[in-house]
Protein backbone atom coordinates (compact mmCIF):
# COMPACT_ATOMS: atom_id res chain seq x y z
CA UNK A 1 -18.74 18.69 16.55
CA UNK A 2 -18.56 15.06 18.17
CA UNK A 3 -16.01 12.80 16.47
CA UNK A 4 -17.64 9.94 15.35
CA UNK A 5 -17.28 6.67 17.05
CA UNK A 6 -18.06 4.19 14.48
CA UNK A 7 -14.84 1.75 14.15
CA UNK A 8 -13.12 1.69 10.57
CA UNK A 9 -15.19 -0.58 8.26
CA UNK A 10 -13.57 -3.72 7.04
CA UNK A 11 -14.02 -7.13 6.37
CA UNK A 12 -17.83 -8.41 5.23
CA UNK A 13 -18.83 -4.67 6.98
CA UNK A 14 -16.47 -3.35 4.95
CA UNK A 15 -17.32 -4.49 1.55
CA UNK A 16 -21.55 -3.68 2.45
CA UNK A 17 -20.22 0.02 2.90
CA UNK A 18 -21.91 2.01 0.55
CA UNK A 19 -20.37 4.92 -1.30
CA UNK A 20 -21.69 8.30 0.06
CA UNK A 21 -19.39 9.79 -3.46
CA UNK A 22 -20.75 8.64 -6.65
CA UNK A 23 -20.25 9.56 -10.46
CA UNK A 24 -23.11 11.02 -12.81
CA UNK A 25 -24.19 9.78 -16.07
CA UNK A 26 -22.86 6.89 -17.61
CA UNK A 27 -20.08 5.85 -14.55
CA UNK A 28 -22.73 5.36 -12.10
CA UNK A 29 -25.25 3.02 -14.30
CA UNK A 30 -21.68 1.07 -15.32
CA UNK A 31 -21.09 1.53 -11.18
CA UNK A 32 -23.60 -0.23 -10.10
CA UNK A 33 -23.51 -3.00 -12.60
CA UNK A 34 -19.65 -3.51 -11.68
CA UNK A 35 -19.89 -3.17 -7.34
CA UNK A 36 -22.06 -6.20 -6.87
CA UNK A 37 -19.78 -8.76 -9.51
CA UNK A 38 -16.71 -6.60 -7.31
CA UNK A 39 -18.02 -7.89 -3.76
CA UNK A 40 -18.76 -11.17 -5.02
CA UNK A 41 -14.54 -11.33 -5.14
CA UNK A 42 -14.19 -9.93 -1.55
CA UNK A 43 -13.88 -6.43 -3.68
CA UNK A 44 -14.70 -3.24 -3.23
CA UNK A 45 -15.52 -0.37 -5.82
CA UNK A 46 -13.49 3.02 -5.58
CA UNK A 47 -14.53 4.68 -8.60
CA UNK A 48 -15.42 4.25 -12.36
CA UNK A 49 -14.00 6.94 -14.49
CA UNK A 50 -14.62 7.14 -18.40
CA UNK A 51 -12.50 8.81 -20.60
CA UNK A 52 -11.96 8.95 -24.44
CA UNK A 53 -8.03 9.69 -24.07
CA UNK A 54 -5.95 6.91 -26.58
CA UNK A 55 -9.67 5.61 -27.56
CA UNK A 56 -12.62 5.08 -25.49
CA UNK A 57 -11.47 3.91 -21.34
CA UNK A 58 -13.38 2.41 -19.40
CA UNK A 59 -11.05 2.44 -15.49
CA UNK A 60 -12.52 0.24 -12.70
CA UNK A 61 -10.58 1.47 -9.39
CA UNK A 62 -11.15 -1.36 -6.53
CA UNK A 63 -10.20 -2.94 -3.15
CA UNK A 64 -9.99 -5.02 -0.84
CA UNK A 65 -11.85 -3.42 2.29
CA UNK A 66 -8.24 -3.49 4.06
CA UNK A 67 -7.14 -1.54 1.06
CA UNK A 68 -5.13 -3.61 -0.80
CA UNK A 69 -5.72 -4.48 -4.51
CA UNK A 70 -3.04 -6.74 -6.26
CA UNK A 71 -2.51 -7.55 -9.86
CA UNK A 72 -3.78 -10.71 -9.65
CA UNK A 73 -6.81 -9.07 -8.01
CA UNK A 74 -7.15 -7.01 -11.26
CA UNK A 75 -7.39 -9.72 -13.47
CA UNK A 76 -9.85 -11.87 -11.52
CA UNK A 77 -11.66 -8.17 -11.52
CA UNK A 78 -10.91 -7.87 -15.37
CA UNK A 79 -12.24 -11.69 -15.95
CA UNK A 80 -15.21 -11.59 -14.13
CA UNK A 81 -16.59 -7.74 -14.71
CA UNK A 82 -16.01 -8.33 -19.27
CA UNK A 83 -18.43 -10.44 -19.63
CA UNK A 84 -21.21 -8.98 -17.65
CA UNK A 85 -20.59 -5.78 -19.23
CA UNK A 86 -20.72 -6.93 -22.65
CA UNK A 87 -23.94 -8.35 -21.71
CA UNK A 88 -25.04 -5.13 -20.02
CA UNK A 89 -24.10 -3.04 -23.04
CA UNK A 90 -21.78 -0.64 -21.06
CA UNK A 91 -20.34 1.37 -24.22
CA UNK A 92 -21.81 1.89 -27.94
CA UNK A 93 -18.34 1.78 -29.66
CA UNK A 94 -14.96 -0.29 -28.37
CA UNK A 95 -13.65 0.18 -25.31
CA UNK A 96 -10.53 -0.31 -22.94
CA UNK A 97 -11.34 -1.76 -19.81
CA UNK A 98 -8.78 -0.67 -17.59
CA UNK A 99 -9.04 -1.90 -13.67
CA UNK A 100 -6.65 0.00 -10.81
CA UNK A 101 -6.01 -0.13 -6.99
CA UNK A 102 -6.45 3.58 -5.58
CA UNK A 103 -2.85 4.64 -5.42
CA UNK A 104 -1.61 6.81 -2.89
CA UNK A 105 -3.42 9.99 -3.66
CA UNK A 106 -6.65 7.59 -3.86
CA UNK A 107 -10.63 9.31 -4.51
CA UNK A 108 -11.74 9.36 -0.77
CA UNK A 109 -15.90 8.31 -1.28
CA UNK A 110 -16.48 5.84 2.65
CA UNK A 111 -16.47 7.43 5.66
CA UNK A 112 -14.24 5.03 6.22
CA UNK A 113 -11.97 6.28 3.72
CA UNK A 114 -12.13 10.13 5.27
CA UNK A 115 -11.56 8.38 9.16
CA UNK A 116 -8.40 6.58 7.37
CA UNK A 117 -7.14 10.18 6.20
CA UNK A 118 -7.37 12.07 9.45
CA UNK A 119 -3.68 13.79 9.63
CA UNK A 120 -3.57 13.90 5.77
CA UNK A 121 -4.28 16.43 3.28
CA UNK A 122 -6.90 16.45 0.82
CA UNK A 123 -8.29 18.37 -2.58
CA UNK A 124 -12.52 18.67 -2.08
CA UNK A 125 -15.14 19.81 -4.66
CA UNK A 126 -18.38 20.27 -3.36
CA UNK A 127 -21.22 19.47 -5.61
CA UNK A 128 -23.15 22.70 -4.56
CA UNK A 129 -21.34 25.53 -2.44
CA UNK A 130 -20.93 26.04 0.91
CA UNK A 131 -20.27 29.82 1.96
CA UNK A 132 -20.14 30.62 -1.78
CA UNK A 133 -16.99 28.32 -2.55
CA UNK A 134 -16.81 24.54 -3.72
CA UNK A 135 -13.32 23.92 -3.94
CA UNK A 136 -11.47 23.27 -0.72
CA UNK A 137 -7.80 22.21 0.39
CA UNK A 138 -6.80 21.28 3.58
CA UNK A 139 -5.92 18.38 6.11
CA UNK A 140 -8.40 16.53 7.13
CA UNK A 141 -9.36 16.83 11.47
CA UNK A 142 -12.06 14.64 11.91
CA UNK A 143 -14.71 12.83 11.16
CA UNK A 144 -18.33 13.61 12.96
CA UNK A 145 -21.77 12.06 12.61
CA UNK A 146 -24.13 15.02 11.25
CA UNK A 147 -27.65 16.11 11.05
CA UNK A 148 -27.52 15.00 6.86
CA UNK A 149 -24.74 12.01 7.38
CA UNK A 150 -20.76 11.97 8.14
CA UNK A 151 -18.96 15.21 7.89
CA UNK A 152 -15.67 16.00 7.53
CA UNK A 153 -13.84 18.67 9.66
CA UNK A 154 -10.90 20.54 7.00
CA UNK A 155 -8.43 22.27 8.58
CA UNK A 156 -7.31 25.15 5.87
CA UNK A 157 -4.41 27.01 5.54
CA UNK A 158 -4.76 30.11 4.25
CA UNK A 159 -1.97 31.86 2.15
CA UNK A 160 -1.17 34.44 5.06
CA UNK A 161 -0.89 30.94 7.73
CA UNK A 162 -3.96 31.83 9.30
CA UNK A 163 -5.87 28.71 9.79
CA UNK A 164 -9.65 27.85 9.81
CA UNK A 165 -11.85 25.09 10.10
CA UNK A 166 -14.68 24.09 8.30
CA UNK A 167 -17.16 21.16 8.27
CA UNK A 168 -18.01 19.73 4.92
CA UNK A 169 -20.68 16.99 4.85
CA UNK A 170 -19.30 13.84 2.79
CA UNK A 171 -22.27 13.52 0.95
CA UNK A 172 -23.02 16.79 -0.63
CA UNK A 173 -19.00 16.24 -2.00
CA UNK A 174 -18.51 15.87 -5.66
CA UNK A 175 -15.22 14.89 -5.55
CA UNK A 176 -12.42 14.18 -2.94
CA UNK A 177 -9.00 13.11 -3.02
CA UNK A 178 -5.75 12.98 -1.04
CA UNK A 179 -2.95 15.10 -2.19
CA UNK A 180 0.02 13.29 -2.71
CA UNK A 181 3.00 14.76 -0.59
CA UNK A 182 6.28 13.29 1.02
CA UNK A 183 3.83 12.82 4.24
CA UNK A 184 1.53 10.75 2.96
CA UNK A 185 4.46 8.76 0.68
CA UNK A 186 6.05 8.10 4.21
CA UNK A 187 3.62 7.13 6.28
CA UNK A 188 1.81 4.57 3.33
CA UNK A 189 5.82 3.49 3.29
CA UNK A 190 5.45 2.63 6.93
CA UNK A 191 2.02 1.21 7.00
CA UNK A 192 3.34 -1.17 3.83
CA UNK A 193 6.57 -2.30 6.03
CA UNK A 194 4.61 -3.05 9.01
CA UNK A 195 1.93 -5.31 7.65
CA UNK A 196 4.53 -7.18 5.53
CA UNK A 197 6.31 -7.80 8.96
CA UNK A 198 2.88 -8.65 10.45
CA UNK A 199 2.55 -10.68 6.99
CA UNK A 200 5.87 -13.05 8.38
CA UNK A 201 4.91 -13.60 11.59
CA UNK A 202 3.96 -17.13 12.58
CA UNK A 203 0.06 -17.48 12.12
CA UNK A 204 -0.32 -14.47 11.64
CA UNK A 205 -2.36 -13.18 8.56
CA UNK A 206 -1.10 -9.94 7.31
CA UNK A 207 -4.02 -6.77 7.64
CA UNK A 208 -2.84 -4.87 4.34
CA UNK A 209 -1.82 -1.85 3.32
CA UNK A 210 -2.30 0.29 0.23
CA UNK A 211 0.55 0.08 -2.14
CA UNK A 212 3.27 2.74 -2.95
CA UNK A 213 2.98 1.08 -6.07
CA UNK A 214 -0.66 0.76 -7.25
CA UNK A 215 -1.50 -2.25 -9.52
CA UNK A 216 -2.97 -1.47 -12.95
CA UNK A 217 -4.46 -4.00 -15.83
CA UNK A 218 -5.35 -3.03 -19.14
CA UNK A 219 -7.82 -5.30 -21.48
CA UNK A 220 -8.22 -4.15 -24.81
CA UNK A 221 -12.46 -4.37 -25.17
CA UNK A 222 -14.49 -4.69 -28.22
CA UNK A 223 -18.44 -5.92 -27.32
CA UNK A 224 -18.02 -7.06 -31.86
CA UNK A 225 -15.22 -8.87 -30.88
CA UNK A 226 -15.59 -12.86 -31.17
CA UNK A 227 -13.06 -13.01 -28.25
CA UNK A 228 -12.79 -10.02 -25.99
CA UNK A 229 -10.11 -9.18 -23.72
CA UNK A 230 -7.50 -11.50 -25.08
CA UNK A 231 -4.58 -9.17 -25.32
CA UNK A 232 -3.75 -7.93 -21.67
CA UNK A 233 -0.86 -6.14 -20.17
CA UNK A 234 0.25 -4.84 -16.97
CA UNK A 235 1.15 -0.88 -17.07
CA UNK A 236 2.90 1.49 -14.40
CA UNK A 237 1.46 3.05 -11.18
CA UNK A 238 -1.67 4.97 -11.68
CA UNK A 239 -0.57 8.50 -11.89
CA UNK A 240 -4.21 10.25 -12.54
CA UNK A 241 -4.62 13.05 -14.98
CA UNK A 242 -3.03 16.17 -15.68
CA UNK A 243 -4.70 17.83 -12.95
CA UNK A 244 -4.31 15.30 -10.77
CA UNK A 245 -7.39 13.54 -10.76
């Protein structure tokens, strides 16, 4: 497999990358409402994610193509994405939009995202199979150009420490994420230090860096409602669910 040698995406490139992991159903109709208002703010869309935990959720995860997504990011996301879906009809019932940087252990759906997570460690689903298994775990190697897209090389441990490799094309993923371990906390750590260094240096504009501490907003969401998304409040880091997710 030849490593690919298309630079990291960022910038105007980076917010015209498309998504090569999407959602079914209802979160990718509601995606592709949201991405276009998103880049319109120099944003980015991660993932949408609907749940009906505490009342119906509606979680927007963005970025800026460098990575970065700040609370006052959020809330220009929150302000500009409320009304559009209240014209759009997103949800039948009342709703809390919630939008969220990534985190650490951030959904991996660019290529750009998998060539940013070479030398980390990451959970795969497949959507179909391959070899008769859809659920991988390993660190990823590489990232290659293939005959149906961008593929991902794994490198998989196995419980006896014998190691294999195995190519999984990007696109035929259901879901991917990194796993969050002292490694990755360390190295996001030192990516964070040295762009706020770069950040204080004279004329120079700092690249960004994910967070170790993701920014969340909450907007309480009722399409009835004379005046939606009045009541807003900033919550902790965006732990996923119970399984991780």
């Amino acid at each position: 497999m030849v490593e690919a040698q298309n630079p990291i995406a960022s910038g105007a490139d980076g917010l015209n990358e498309p998504r090569l992991i999407e959602e079914a159903g209802p979160g990718l109709r509601i995606g592709r409402i949201a991405a276009p208002v998103l880049r319109g703010l120099g944003l980015r869309l991660v993932r949408v994610k609907i749940s009906a935990a505490g009342g119906a959720t509606v979680q927007i995860m963005a970025e800026r193509p460098d990575g970065v997504m700040s609370i006052e990011d959020c809330e220009r996301a929150s302000t500009a994405l409320s009304p559009v879906f209240d014209v759009e009809d997103i949800m039948t019932q009342a709703y809390r939009l919630e939008l969220s940087s990534p985190g650490i252990d951030r959904p991996l759906v660019r290529q750009s995202d998998f060539q940013r997570a070479i030398g980390s460690e990451a959970r795969i689903e497949m959507a179909e199979p391959i070899d008769g298994r859809k659920r991988f775990r390993g660190r990823i190697e590489a990232v290659a150009e293939g005959s149906g897209g961008p593929v991902a090389r794994v490198l998989i441990i196995g419980d006896d420490k014998s190691e294999a490799h195995v190519d999984l094309p990007i696109r035929a993923m259901g879901e991917a994420r990194l796993v969050l371990t002292e490694d990755l906390i360390r190295v996001t750590l030192r990516r964070e230090k040295a762009a706020a260094k770069e950040a204080r240096r004279p004329g120079r504009r700092s690249p960004g860096a994910p967070s170790a501490r993701p920014a969340k907003l909450s907007t309480n969401s009722n399409r009835k409602a004379a005046a939606r998304g009045a009541a807003q409040e900033s919550l902790g880091p965006d732990e996923g669910d119970s399984d991780g997710r």
